[in-house]
PDB file of N, CA and C in Angstrom:
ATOM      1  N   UNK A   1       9.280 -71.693 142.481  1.00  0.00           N
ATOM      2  CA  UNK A   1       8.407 -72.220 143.513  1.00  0.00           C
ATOM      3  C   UNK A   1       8.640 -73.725 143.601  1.00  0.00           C
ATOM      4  N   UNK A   2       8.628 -74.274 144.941  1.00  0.00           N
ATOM      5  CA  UNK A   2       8.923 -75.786 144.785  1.00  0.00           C
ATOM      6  C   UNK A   2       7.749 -75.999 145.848  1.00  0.00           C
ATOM      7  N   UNK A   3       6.828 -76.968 145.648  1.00  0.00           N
ATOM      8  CA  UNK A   3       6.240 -77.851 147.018  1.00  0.00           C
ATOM      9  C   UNK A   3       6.594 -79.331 146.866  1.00  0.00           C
ATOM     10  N   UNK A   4       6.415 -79.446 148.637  1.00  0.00           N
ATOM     11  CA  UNK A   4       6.383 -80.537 148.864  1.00  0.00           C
ATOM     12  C   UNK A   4       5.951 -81.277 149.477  1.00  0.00           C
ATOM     13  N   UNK A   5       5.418 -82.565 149.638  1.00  0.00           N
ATOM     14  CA  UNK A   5       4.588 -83.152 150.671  1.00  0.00           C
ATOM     15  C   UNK A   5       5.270 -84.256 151.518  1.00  0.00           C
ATOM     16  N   UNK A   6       5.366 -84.365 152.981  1.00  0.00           N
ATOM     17  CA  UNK A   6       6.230 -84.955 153.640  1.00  0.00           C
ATOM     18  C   UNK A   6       5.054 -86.123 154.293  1.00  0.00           C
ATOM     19  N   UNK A   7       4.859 -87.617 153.589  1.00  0.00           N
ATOM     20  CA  UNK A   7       3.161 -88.487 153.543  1.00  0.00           C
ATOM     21  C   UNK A   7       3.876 -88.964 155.481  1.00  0.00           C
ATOM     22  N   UNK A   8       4.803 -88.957 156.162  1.00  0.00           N
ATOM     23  CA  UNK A   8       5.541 -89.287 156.944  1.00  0.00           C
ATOM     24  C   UNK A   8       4.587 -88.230 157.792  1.00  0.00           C
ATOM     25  N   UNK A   9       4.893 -87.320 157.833  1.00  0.00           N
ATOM     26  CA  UNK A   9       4.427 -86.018 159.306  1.00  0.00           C
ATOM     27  C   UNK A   9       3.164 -85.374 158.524  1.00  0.00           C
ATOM     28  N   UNK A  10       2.613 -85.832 157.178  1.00  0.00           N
ATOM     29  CA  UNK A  10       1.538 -85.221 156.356  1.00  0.00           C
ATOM     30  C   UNK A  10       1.600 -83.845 156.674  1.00  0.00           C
ATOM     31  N   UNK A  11       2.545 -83.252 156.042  1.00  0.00           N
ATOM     32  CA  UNK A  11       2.459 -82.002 155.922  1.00  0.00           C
ATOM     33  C   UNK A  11       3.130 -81.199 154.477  1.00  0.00           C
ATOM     34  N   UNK A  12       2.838 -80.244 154.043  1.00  0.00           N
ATOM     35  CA  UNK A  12       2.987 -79.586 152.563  1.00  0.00           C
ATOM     36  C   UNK A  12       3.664 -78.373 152.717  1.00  0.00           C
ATOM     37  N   UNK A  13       4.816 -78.483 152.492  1.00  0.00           N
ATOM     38  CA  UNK A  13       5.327 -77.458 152.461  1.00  0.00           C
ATOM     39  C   UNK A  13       5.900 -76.511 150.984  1.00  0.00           C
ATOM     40  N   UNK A  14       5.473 -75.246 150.883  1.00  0.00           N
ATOM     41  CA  UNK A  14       5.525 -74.588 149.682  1.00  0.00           C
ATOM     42  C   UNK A  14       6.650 -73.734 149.830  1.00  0.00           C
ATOM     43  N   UNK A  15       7.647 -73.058 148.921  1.00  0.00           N
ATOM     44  CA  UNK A  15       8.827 -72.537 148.787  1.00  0.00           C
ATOM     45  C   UNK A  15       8.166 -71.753 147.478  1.00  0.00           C
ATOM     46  N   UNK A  16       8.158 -70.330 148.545  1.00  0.00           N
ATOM     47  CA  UNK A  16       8.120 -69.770 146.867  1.00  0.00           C
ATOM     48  C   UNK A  16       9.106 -68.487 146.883  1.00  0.00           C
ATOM     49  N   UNK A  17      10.508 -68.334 147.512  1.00  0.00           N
ATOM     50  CA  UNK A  17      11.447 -67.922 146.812  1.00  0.00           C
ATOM     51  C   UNK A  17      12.628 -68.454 147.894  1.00  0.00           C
ATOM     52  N   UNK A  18      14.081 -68.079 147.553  1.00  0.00           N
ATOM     53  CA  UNK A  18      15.020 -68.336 148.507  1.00  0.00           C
ATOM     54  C   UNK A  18      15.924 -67.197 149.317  1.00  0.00           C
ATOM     55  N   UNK A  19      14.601 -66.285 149.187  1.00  0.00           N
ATOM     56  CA  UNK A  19      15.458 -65.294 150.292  1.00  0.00           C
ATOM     57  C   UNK A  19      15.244 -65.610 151.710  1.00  0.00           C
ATOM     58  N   UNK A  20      16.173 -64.671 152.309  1.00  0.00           N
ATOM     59  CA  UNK A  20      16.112 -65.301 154.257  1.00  0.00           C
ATOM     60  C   UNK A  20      15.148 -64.659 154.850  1.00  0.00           C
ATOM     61  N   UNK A  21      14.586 -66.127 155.621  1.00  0.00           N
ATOM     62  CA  UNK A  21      13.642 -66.000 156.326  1.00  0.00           C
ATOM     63  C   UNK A  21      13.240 -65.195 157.249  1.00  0.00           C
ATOM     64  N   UNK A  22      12.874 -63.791 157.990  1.00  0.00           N
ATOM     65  CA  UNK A  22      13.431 -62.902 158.926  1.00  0.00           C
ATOM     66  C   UNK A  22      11.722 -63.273 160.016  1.00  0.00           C
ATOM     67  N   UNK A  23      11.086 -63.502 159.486  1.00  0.00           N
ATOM     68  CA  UNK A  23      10.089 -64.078 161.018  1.00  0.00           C
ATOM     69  C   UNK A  23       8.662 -65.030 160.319  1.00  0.00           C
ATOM     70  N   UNK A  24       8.522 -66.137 161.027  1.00  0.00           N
ATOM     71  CA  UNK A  24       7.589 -66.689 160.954  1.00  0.00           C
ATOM     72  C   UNK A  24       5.859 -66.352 161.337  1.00  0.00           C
ATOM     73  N   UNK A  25       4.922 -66.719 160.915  1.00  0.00           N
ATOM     74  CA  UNK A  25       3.621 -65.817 161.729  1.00  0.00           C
ATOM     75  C   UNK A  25       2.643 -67.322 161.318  1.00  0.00           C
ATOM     76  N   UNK A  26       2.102 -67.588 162.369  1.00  0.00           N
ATOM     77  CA  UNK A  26       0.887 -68.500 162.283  1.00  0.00           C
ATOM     78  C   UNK A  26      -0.299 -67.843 161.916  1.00  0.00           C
ATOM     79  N   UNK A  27      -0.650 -68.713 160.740  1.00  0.00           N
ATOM     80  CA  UNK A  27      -1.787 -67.921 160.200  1.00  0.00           C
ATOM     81  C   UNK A  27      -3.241 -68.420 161.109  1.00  0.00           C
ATOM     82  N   UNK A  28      -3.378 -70.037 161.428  1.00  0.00           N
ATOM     83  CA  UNK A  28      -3.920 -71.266 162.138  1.00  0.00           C
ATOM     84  C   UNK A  28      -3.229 -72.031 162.786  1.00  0.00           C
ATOM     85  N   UNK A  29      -3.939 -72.743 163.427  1.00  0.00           N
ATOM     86  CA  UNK A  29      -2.878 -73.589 164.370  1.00  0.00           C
ATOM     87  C   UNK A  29      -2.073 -74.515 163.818  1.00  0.00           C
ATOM     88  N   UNK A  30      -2.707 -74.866 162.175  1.00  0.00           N
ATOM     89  CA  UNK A  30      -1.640 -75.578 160.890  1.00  0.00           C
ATOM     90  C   UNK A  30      -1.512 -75.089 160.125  1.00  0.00           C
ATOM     91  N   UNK A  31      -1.518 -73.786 159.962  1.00  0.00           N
ATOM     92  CA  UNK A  31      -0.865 -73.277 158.520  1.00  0.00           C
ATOM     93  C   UNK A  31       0.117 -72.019 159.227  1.00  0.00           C
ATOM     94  N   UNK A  32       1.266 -72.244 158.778  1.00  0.00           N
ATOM     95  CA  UNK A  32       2.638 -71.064 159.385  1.00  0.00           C
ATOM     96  C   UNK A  32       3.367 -70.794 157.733  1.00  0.00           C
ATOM     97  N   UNK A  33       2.961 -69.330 157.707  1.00  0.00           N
ATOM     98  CA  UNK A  33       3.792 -68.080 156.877  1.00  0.00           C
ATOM     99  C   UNK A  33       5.563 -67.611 157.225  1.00  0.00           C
ATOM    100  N   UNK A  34       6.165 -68.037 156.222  1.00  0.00           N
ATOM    101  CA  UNK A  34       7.454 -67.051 156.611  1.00  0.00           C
ATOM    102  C   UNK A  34       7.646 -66.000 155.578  1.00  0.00           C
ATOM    103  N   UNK A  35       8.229 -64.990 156.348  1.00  0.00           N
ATOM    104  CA  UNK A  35       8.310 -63.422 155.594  1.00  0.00           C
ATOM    105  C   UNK A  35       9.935 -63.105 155.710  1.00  0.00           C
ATOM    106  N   UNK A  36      10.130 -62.560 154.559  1.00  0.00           N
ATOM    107  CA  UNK A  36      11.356 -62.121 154.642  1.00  0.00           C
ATOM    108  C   UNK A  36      11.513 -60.253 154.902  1.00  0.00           C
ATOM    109  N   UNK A  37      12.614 -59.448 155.607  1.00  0.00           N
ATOM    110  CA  UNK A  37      12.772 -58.312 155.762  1.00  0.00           C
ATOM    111  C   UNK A  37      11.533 -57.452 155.405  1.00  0.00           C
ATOM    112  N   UNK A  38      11.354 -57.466 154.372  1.00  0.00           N
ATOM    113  CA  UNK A  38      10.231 -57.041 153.069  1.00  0.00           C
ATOM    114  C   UNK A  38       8.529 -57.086 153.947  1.00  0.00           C
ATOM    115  N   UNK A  39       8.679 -58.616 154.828  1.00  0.00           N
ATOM    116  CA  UNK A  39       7.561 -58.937 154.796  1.00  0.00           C
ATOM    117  C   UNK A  39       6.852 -59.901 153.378  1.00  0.00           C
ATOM    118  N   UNK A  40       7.698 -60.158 152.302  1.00  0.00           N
ATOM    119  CA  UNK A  40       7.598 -60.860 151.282  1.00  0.00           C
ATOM    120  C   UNK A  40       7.570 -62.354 151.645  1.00  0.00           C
ATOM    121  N   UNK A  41       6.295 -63.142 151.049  1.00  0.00           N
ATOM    122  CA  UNK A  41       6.362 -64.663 151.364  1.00  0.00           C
ATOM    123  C   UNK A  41       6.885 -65.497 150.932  1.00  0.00           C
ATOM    124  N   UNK A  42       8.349 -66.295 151.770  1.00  0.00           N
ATOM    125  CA  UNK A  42       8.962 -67.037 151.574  1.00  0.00           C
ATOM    126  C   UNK A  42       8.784 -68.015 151.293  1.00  0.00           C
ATOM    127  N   UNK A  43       7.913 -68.768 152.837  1.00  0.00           N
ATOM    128  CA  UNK A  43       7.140 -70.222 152.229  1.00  0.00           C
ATOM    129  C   UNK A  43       5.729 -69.911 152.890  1.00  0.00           C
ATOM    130  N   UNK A  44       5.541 -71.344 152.968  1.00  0.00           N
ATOM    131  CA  UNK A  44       4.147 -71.639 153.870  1.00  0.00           C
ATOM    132  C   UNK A  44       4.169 -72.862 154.103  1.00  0.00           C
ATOM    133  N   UNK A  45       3.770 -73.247 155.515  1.00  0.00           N
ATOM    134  CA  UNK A  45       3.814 -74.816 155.945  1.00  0.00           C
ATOM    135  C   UNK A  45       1.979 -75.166 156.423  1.00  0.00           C
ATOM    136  N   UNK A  46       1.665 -76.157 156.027  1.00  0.00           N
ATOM    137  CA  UNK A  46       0.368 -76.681 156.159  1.00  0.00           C
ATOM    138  C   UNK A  46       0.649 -78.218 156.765  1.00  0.00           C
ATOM    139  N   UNK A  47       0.361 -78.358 158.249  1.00  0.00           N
ATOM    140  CA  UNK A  47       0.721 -79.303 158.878  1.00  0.00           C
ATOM    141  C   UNK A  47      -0.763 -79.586 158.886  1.00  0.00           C
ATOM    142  N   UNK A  48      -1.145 -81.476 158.935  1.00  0.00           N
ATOM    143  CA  UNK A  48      -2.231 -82.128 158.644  1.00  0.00           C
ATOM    144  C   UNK A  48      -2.658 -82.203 157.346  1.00  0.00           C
ATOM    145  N   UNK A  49      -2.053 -81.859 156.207  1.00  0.00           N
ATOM    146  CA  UNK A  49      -2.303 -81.520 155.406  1.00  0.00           C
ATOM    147  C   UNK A  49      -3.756 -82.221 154.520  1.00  0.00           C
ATOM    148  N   UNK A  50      -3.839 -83.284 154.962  1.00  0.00           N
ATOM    149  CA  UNK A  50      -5.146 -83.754 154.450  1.00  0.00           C
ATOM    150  C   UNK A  50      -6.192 -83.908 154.580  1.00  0.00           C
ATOM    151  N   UNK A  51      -6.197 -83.328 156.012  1.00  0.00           N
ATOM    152  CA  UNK A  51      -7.642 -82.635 156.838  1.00  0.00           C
ATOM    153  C   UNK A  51      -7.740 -80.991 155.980  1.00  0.00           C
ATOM    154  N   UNK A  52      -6.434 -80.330 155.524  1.00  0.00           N
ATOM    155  CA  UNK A  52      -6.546 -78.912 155.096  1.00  0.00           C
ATOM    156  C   UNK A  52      -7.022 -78.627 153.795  1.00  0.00           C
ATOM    157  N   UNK A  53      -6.831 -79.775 152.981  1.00  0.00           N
ATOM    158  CA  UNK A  53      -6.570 -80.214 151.325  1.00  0.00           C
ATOM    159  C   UNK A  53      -6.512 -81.414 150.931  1.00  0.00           C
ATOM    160  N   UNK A  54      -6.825 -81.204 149.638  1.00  0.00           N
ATOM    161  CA  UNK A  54      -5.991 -82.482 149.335  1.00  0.00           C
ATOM    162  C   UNK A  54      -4.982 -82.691 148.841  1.00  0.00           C
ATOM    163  N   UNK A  55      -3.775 -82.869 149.221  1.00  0.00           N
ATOM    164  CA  UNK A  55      -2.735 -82.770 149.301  1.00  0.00           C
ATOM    165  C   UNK A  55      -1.717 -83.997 148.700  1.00  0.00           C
ATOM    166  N   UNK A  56      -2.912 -85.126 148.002  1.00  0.00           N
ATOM    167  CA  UNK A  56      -2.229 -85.916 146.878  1.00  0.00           C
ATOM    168  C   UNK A  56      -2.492 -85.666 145.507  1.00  0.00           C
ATOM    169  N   UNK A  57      -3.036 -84.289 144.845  1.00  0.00           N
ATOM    170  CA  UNK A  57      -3.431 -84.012 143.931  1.00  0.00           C
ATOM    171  C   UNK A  57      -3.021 -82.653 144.114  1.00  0.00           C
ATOM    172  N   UNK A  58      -2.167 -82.238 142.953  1.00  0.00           N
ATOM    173  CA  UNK A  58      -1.614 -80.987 142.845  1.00  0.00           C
ATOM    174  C   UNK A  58      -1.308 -80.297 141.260  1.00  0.00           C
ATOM    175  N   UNK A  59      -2.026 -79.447 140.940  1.00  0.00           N
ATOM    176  CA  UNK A  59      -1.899 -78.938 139.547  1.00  0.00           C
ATOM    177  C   UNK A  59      -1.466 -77.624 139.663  1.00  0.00           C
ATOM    178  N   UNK A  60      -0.420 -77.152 138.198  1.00  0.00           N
ATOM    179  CA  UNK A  60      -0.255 -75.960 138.594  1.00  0.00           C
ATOM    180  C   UNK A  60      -0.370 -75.543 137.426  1.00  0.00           C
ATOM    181  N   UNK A  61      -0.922 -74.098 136.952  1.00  0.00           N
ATOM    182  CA  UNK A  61      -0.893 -73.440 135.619  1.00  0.00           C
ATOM    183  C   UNK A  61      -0.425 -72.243 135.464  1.00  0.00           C
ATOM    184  N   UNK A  62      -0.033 -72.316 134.933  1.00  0.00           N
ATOM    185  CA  UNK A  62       0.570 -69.956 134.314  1.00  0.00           C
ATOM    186  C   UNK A  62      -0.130 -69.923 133.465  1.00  0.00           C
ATOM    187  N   UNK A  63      -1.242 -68.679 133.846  1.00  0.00           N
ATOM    188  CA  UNK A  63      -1.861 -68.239 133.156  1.00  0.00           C
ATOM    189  C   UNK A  63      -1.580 -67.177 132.291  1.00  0.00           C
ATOM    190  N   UNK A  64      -2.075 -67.349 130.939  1.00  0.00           N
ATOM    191  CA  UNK A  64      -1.119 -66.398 129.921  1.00  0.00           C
ATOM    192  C   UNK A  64      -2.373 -65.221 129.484  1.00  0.00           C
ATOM    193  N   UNK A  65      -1.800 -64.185 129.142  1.00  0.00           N
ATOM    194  CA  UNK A  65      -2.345 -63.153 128.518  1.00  0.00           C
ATOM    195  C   UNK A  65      -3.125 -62.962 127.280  1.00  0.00           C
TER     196      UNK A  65
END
């Protein structure tokens, strides 16, 4: 998984694998899903991102068993 935040167009974009993209779907008028063949989620784009989140603070954990 990679994100990223672009402070330029404030928007966050998340990568969470690198298969091909086969169609995009707006979830809101700023948040857009891509799906691959599968329907499996590729990324996700969150445009405005700091009206959506907060999007200069980012933690991530794996939670263990």
């Amino acid at each position: 998984m990679n994100v990223r935040y672009f402070p330029d167009t404030d928007t966050l974009l998340v990568t969470f694998s690198d298969r091909k993209v086969a169609e995009t779907r707006d979830l809101t008028e700023d948040v857009l899903i891509e799906l691959d063949e599968q329907g499996r989620l590729v990324s996700m784009t969150v445009e405005h991102a700091k009206e959506q989140m907060n999007a200069t603070e980012f933690t991530y954990q794996v939670a263990t068993a």
